[in-house]
PDB file of N, CA and C in Angstrom:
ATOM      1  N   UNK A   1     -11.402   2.063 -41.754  1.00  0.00           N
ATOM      2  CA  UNK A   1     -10.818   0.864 -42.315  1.00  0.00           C
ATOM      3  C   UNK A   1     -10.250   0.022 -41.177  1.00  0.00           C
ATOM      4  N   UNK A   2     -10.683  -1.667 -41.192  1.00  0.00           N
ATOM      5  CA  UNK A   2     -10.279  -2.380 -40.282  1.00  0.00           C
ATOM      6  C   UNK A   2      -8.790  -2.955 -40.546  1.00  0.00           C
ATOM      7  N   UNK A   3      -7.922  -2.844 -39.617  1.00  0.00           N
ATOM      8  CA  UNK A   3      -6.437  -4.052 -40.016  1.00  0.00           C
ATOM      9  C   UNK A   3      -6.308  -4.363 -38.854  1.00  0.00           C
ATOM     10  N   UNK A   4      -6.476  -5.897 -39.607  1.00  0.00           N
ATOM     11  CA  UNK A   4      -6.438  -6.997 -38.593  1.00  0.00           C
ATOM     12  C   UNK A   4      -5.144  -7.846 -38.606  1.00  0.00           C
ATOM     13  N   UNK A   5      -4.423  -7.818 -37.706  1.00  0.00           N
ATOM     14  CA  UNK A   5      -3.288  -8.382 -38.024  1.00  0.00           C
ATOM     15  C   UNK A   5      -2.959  -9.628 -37.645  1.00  0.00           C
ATOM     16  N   UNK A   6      -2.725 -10.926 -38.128  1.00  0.00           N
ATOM     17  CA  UNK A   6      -2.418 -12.081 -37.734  1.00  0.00           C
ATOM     18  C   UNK A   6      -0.885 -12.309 -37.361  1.00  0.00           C
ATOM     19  N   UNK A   7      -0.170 -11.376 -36.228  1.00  0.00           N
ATOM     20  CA  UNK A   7       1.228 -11.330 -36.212  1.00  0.00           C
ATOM     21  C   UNK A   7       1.872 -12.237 -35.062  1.00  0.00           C
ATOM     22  N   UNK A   8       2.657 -12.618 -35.490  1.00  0.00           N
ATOM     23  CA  UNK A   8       3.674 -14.013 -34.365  1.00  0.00           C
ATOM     24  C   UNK A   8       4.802 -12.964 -33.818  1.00  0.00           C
ATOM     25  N   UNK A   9       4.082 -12.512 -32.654  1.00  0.00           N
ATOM     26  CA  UNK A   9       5.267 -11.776 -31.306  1.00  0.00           C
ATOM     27  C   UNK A   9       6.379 -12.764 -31.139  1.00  0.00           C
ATOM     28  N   UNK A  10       6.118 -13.789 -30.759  1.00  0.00           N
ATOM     29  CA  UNK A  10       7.073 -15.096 -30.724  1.00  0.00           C
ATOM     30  C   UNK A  10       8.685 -14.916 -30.857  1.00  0.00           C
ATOM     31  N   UNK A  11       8.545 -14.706 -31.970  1.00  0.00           N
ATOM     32  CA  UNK A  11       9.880 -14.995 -33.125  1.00  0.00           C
ATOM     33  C   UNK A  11      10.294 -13.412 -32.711  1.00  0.00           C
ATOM     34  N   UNK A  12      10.125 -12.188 -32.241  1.00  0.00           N
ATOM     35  CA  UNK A  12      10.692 -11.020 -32.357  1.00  0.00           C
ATOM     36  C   UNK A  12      11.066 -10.918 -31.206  1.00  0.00           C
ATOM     37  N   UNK A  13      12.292 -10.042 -30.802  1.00  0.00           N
ATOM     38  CA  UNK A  13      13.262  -9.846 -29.536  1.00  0.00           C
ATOM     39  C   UNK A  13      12.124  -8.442 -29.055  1.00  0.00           C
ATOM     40  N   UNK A  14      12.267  -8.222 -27.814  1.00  0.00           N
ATOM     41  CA  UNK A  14      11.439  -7.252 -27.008  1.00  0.00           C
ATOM     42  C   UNK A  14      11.556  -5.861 -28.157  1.00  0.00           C
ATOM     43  N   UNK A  15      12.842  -5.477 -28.162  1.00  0.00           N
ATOM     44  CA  UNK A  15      12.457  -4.424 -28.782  1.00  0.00           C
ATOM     45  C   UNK A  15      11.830  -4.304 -30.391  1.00  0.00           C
ATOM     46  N   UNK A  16      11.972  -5.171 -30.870  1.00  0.00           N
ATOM     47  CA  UNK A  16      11.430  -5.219 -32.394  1.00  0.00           C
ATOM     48  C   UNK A  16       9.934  -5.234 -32.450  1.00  0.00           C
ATOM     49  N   UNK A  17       9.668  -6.041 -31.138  1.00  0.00           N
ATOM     50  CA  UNK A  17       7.695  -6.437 -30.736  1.00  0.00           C
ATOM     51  C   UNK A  17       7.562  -4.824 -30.366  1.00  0.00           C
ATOM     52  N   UNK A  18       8.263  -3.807 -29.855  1.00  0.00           N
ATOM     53  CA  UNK A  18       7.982  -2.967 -29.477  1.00  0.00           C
ATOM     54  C   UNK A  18       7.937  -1.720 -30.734  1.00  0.00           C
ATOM     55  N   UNK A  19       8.720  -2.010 -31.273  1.00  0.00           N
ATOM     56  CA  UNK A  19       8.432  -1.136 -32.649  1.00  0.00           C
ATOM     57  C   UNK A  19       7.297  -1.424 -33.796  1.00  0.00           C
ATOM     58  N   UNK A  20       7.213  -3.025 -33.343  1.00  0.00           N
ATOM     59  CA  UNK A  20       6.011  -3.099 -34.599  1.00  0.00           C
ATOM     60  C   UNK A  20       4.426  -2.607 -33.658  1.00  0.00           C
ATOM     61  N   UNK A  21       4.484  -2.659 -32.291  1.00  0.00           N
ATOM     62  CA  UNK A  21       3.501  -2.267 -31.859  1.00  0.00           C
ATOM     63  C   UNK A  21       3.062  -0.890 -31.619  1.00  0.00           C
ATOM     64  N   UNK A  22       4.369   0.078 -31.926  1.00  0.00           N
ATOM     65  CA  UNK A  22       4.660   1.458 -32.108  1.00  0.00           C
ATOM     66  C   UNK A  22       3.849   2.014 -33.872  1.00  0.00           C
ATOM     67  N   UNK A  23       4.552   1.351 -34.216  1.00  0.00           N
ATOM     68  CA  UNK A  23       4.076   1.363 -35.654  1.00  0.00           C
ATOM     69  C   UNK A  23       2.391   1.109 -35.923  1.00  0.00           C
ATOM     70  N   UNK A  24       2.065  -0.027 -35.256  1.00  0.00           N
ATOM     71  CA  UNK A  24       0.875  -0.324 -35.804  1.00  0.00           C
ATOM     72  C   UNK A  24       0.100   1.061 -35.012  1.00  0.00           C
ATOM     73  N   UNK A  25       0.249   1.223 -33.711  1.00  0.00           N
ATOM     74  CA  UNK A  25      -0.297   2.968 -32.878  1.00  0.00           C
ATOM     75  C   UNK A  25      -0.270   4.054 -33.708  1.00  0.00           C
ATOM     76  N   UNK A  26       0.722   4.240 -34.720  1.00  0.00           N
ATOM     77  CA  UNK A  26       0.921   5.399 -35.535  1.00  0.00           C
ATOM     78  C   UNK A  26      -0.493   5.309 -36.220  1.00  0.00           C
ATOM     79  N   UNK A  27      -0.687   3.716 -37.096  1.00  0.00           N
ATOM     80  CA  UNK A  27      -1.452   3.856 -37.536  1.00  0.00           C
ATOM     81  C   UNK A  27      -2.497   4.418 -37.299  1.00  0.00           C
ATOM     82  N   UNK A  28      -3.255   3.684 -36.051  1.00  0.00           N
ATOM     83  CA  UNK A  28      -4.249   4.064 -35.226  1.00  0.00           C
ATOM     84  C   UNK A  28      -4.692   5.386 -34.991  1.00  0.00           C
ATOM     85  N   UNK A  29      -3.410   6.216 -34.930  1.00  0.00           N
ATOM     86  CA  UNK A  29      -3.514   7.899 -35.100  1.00  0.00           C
ATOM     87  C   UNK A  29      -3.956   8.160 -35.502  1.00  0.00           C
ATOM     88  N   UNK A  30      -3.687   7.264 -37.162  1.00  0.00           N
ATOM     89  CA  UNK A  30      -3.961   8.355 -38.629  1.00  0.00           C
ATOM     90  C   UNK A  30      -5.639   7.587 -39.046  1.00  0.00           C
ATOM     91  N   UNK A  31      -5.892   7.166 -38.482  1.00  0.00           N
ATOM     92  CA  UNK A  31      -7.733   6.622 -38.651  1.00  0.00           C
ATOM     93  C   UNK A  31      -7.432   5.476 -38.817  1.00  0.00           C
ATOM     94  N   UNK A  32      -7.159   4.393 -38.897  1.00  0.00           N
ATOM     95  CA  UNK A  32      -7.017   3.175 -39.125  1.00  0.00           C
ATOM     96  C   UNK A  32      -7.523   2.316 -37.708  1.00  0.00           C
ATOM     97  N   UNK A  33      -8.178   1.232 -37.908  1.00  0.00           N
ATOM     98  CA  UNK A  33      -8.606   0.640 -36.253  1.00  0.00           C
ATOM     99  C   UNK A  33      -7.494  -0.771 -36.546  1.00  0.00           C
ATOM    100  N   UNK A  34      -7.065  -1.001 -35.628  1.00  0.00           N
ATOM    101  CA  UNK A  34      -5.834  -2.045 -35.501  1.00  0.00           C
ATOM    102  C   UNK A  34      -6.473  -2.988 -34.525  1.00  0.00           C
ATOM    103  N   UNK A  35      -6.213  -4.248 -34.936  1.00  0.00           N
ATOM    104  CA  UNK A  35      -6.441  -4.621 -33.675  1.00  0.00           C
ATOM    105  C   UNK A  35      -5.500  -6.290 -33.656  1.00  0.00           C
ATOM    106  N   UNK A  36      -5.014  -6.292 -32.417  1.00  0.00           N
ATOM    107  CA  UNK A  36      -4.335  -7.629 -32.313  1.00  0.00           C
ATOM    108  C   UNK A  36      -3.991  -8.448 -31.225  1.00  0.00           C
ATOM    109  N   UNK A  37      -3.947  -9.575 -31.425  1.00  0.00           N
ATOM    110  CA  UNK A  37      -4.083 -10.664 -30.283  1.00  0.00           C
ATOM    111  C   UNK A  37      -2.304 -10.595 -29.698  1.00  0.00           C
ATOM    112  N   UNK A  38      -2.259 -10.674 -28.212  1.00  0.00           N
ATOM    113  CA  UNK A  38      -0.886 -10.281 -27.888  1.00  0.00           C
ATOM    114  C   UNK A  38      -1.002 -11.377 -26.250  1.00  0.00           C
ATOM    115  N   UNK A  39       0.246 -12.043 -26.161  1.00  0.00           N
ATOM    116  CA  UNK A  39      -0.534 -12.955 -24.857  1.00  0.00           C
ATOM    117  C   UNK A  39       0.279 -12.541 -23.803  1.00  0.00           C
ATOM    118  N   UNK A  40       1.483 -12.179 -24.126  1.00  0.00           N
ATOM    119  CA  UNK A  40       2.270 -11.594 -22.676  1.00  0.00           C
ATOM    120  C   UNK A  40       3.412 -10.435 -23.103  1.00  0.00           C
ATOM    121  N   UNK A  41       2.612  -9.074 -23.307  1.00  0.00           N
ATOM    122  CA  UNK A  41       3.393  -8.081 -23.977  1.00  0.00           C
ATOM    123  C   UNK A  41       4.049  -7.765 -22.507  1.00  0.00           C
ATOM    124  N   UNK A  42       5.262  -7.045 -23.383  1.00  0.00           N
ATOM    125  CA  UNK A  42       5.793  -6.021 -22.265  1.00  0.00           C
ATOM    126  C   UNK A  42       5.225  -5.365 -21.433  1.00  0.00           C
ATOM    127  N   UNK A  43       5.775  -4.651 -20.490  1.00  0.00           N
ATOM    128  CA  UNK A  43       4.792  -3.640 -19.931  1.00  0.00           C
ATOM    129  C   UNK A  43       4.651  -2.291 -21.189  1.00  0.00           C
ATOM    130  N   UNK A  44       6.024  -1.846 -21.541  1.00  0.00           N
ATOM    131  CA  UNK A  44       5.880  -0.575 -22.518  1.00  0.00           C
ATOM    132  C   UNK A  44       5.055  -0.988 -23.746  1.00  0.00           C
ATOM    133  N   UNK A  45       4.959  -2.111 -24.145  1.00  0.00           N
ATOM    134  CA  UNK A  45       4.151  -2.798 -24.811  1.00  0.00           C
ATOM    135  C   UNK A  45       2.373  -2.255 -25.143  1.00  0.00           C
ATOM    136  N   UNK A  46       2.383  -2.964 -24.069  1.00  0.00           N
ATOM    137  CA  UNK A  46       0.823  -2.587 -23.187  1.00  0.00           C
ATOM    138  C   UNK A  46       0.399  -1.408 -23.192  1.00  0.00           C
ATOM    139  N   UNK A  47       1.767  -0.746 -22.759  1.00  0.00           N
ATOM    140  CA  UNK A  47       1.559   0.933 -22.589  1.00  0.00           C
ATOM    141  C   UNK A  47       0.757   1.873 -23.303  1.00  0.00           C
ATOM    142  N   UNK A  48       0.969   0.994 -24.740  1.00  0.00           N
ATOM    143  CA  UNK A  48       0.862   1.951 -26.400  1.00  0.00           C
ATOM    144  C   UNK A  48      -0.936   1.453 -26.605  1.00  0.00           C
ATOM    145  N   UNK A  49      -1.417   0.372 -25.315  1.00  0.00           N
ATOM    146  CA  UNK A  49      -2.946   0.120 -26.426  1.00  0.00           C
ATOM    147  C   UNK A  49      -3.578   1.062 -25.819  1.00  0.00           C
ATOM    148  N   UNK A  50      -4.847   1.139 -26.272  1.00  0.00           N
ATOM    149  CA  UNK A  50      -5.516   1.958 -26.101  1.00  0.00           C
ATOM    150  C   UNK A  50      -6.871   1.490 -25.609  1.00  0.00           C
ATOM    151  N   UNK A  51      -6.922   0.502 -26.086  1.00  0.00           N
ATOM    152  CA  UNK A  51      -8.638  -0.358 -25.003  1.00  0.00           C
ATOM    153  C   UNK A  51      -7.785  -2.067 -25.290  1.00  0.00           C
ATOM    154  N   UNK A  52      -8.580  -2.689 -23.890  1.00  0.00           N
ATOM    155  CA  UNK A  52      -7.946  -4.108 -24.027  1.00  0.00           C
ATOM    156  C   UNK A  52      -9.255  -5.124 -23.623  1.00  0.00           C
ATOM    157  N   UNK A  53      -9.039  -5.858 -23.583  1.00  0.00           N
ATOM    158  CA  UNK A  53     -10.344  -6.786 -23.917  1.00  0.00           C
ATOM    159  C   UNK A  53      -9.557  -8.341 -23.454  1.00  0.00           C
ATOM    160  N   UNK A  54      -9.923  -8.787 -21.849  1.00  0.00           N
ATOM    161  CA  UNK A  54      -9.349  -9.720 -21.462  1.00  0.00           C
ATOM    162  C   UNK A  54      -9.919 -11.086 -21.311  1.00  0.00           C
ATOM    163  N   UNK A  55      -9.797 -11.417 -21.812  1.00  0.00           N
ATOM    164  CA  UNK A  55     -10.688 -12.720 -21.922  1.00  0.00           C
ATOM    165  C   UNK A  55     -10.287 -13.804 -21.271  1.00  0.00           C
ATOM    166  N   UNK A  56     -11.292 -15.154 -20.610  1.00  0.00           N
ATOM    167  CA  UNK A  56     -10.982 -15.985 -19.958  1.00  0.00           C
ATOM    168  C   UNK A  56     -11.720 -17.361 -19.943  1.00  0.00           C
ATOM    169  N   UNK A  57     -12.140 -18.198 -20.931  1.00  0.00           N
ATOM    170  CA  UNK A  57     -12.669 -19.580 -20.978  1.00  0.00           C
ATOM    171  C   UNK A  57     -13.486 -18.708 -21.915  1.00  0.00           C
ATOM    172  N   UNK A  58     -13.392 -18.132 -22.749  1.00  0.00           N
ATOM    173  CA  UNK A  58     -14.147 -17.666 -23.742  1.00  0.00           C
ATOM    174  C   UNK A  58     -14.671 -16.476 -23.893  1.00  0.00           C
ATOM    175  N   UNK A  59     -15.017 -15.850 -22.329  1.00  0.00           N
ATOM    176  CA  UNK A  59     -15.662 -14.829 -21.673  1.00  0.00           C
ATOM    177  C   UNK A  59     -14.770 -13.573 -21.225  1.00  0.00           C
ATOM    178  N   UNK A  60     -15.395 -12.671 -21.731  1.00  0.00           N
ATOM    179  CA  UNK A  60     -14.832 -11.536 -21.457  1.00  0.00           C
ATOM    180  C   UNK A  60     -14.592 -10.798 -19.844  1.00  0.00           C
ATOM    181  N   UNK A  61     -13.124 -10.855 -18.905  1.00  0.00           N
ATOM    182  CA  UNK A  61     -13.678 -10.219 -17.892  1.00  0.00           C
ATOM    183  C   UNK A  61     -13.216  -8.906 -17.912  1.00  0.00           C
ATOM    184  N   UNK A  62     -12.515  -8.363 -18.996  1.00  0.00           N
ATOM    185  CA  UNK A  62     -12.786  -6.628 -19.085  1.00  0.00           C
ATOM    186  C   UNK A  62     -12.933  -6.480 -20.372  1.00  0.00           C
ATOM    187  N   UNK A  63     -13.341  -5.052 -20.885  1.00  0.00           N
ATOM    188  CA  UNK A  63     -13.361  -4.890 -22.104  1.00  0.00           C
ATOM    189  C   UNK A  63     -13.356  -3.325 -22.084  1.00  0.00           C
ATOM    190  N   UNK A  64     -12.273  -2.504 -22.649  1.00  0.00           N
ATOM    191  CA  UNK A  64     -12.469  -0.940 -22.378  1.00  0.00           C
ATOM    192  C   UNK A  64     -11.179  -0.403 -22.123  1.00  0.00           C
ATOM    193  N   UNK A  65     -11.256   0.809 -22.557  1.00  0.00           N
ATOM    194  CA  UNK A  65     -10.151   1.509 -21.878  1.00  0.00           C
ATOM    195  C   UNK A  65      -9.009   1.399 -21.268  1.00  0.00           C
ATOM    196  N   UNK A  66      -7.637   0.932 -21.796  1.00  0.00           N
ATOM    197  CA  UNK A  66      -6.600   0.507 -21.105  1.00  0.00           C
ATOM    198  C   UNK A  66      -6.279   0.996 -19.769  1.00  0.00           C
ATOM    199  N   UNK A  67      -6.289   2.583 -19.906  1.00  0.00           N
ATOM    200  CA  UNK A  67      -6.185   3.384 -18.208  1.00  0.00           C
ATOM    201  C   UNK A  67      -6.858   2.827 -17.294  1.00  0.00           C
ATOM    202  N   UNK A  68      -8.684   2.328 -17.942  1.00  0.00           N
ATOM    203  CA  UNK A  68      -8.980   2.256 -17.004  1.00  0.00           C
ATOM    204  C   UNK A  68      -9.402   0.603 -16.229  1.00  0.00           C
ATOM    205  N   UNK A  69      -8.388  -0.267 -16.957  1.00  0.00           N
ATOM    206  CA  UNK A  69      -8.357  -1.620 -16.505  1.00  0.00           C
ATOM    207  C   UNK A  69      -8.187  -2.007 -15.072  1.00  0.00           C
ATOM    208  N   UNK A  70      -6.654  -1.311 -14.491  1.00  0.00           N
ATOM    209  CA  UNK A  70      -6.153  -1.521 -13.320  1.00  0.00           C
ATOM    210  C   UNK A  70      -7.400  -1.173 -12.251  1.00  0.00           C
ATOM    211  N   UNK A  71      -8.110  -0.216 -12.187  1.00  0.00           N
ATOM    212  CA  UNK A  71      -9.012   1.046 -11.325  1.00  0.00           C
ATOM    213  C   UNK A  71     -10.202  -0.498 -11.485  1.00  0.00           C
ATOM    214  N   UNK A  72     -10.563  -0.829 -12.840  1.00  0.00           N
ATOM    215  CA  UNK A  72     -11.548  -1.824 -12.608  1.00  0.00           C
ATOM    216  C   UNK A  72     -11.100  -3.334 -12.081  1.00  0.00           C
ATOM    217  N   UNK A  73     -10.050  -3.620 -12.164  1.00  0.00           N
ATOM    218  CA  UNK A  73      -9.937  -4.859 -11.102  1.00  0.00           C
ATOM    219  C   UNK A  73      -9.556  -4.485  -9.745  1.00  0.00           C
ATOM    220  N   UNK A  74      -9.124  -3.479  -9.561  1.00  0.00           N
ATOM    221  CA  UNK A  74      -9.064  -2.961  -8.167  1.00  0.00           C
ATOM    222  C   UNK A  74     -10.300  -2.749  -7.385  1.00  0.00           C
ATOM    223  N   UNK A  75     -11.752  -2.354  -8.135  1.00  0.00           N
ATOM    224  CA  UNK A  75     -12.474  -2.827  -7.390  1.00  0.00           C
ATOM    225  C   UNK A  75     -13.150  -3.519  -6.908  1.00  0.00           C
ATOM    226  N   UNK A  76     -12.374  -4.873  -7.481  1.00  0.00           N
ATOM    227  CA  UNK A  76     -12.825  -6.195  -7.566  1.00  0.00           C
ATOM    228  C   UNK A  76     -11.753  -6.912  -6.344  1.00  0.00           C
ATOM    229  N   UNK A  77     -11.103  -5.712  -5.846  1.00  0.00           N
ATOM    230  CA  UNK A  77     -10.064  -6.098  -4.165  1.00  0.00           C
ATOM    231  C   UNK A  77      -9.026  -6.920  -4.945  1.00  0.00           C
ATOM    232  N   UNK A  78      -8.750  -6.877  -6.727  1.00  0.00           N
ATOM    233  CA  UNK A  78      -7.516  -7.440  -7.039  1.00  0.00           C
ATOM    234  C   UNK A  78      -6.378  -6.008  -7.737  1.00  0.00           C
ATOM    235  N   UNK A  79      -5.720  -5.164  -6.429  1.00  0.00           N
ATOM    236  CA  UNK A  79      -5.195  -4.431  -6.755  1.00  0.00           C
ATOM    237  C   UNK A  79      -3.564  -4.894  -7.339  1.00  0.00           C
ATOM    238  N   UNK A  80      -2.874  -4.521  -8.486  1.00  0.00           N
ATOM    239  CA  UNK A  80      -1.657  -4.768  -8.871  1.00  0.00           C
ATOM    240  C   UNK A  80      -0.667  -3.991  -8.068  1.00  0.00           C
ATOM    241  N   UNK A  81       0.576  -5.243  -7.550  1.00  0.00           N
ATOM    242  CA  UNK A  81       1.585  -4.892  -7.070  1.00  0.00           C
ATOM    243  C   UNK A  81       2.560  -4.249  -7.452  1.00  0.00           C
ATOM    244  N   UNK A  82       3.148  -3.294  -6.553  1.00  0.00           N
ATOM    245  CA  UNK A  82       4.288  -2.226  -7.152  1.00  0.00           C
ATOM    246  C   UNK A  82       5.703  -3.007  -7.856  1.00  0.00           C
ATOM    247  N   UNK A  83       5.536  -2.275  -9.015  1.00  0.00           N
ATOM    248  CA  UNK A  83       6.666  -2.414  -9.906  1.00  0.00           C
ATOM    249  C   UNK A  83       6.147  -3.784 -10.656  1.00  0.00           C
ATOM    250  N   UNK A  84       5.312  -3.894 -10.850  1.00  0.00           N
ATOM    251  CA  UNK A  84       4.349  -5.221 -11.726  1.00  0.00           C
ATOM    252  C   UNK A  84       4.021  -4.690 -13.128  1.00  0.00           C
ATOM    253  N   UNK A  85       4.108  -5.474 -14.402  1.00  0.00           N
ATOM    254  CA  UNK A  85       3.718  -5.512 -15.650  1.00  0.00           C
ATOM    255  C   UNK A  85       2.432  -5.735 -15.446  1.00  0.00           C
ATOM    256  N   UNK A  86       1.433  -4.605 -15.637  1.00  0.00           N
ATOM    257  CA  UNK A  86       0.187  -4.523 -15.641  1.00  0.00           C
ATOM    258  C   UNK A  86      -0.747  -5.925 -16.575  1.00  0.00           C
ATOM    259  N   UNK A  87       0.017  -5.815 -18.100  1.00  0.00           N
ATOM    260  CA  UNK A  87      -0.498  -6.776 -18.469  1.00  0.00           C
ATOM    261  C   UNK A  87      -0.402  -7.917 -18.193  1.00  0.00           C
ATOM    262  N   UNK A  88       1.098  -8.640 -17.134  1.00  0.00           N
ATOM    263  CA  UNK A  88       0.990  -9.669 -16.869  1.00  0.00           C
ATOM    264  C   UNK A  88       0.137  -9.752 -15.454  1.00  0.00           C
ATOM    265  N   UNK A  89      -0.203  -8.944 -14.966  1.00  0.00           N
ATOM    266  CA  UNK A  89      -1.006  -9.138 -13.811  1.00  0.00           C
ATOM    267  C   UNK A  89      -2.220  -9.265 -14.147  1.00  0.00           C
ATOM    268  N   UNK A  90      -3.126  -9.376 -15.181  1.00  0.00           N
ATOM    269  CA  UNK A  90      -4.342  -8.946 -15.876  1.00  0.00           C
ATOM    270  C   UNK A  90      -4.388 -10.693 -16.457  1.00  0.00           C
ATOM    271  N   UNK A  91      -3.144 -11.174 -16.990  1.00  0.00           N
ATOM    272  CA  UNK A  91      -3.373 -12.386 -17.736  1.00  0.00           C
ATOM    273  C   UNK A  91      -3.330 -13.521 -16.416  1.00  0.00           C
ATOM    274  N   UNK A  92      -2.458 -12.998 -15.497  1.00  0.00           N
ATOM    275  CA  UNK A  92      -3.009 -14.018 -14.112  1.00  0.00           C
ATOM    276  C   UNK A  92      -4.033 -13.922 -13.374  1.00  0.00           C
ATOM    277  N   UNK A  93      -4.631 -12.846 -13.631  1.00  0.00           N
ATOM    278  CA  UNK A  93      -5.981 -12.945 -13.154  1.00  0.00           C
ATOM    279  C   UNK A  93      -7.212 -13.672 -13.579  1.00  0.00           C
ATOM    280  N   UNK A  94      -6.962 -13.776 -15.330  1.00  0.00           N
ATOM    281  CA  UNK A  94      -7.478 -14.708 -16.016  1.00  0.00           C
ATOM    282  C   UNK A  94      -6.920 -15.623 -16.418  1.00  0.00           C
ATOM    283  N   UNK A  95      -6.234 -16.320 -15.468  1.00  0.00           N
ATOM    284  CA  UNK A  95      -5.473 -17.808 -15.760  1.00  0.00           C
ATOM    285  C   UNK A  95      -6.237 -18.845 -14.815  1.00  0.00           C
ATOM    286  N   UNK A  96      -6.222 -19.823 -15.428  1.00  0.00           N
ATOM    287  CA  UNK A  96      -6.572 -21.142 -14.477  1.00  0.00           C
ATOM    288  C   UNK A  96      -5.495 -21.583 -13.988  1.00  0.00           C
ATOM    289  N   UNK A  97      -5.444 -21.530 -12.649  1.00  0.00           N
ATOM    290  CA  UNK A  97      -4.424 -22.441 -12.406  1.00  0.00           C
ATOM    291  C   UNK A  97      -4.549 -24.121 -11.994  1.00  0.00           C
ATOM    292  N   UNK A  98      -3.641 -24.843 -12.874  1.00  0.00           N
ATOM    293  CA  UNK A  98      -4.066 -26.543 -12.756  1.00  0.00           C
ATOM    294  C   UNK A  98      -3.379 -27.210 -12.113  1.00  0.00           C
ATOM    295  N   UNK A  99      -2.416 -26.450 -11.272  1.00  0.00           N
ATOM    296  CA  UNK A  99      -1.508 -27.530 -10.094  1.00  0.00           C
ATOM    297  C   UNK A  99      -2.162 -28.420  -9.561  1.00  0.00           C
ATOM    298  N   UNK A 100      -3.218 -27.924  -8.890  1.00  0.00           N
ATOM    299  CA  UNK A 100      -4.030 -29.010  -7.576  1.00  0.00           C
ATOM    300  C   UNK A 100      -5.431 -28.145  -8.172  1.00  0.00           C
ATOM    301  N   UNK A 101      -6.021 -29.306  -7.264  1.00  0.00           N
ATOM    302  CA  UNK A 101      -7.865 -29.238  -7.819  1.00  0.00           C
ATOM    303  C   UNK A 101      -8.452 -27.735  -6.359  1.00  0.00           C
ATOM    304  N   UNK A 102      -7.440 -27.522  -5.410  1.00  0.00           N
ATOM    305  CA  UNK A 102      -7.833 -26.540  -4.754  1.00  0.00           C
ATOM    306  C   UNK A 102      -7.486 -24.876  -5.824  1.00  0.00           C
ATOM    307  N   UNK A 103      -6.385 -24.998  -6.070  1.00  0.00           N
ATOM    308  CA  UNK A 103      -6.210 -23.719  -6.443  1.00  0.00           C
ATOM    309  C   UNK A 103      -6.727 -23.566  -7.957  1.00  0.00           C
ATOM    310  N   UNK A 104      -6.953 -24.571  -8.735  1.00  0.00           N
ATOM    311  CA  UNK A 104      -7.835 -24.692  -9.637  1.00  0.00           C
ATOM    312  C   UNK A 104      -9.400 -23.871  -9.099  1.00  0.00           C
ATOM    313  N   UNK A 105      -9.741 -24.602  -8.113  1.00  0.00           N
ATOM    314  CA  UNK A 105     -11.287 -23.976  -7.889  1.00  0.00           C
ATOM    315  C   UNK A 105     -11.137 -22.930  -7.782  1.00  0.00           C
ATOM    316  N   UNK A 106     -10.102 -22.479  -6.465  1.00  0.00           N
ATOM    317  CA  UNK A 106      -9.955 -20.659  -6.621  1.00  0.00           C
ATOM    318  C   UNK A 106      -9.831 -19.657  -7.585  1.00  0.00           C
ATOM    319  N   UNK A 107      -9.064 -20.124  -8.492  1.00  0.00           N
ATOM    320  CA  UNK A 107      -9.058 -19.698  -9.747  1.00  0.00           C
ATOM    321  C   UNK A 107     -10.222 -19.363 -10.874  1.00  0.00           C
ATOM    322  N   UNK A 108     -10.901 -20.620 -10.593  1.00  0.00           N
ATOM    323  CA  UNK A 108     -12.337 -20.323 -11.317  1.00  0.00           C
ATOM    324  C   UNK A 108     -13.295 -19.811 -10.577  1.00  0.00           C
ATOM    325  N   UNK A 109     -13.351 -19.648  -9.650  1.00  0.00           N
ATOM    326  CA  UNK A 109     -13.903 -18.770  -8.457  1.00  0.00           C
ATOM    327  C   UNK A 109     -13.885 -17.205  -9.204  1.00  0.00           C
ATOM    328  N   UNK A 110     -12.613 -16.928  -8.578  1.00  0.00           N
ATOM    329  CA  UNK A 110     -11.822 -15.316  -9.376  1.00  0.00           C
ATOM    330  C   UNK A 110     -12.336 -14.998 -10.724  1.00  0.00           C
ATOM    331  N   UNK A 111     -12.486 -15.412 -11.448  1.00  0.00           N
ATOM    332  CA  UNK A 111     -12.952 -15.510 -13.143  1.00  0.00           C
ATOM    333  C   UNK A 111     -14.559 -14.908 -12.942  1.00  0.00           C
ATOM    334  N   UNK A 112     -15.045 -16.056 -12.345  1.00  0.00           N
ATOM    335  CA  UNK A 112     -16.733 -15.917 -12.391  1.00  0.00           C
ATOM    336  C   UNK A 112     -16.610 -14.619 -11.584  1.00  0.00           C
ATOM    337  N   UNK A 113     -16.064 -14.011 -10.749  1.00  0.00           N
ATOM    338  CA  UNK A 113     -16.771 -13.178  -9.620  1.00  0.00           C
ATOM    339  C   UNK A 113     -16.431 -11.972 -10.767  1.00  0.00           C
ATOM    340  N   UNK A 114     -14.952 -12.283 -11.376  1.00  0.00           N
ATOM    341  CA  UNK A 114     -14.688 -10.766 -12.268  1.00  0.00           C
ATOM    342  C   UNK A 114     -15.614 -10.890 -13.598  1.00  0.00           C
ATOM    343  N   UNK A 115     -16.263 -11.936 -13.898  1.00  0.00           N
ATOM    344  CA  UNK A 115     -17.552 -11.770 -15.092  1.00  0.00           C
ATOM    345  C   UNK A 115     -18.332 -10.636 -14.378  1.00  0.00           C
TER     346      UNK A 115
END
């Protein structure tokens, strides 16, 4: 059975996002497939998924195994810095950046090479 959840992290204080994302994992235990859109979880957050699927101008540049996300952009020479929120290092990797038209290009550079 699929549950799909249309939930607004937004409005909830860290730890409440952290219990409903606890909760929805229980589910996941008990056979249920969960799945939900999350744009800048915690790190303990993050902790609880179990495959993540990162997307970037539409396009997927990981898809799989939460453990084994970090190991796959690392061999892409974009290793995460100590004491870093994995998931926020994952969503800057797939960010555009639009300050200036240089670091813009670099940015979309990074994207295509991690397609």
């Amino acid at each position: 059975m699929l549950l799909n959840l249309g939930l607004t992290f937004a409005s909830l204080d860290a730890y409440s996002a952290y219990q409903v994302v606890q909760t929805l994992k229980r589910l996941a235990e008990h056979g249920r497939t969960v799945t939900i859109s999350i744009h800048t979880p915690r790190s303990e957050v993050a902790a609880l998924f179990d495959n993540v699927v990162l997307i970037s101008a539409g396009t997927a540049l990981y898809s799989g195994p939460s453990a084994a996300s970090l190991p796959h952009f690392a061999r892409f020479g974009h290793v995460m810095p100590p004491f870093s929120n994995p998931a926020e290092f994952m969503i800057d990797l797939s960010a555009t950046d639009n300050q200036d038209s240089e670091l813009e290009r670099l940015s979309l550079a990074r994207t295509k090479h991690l397609r």
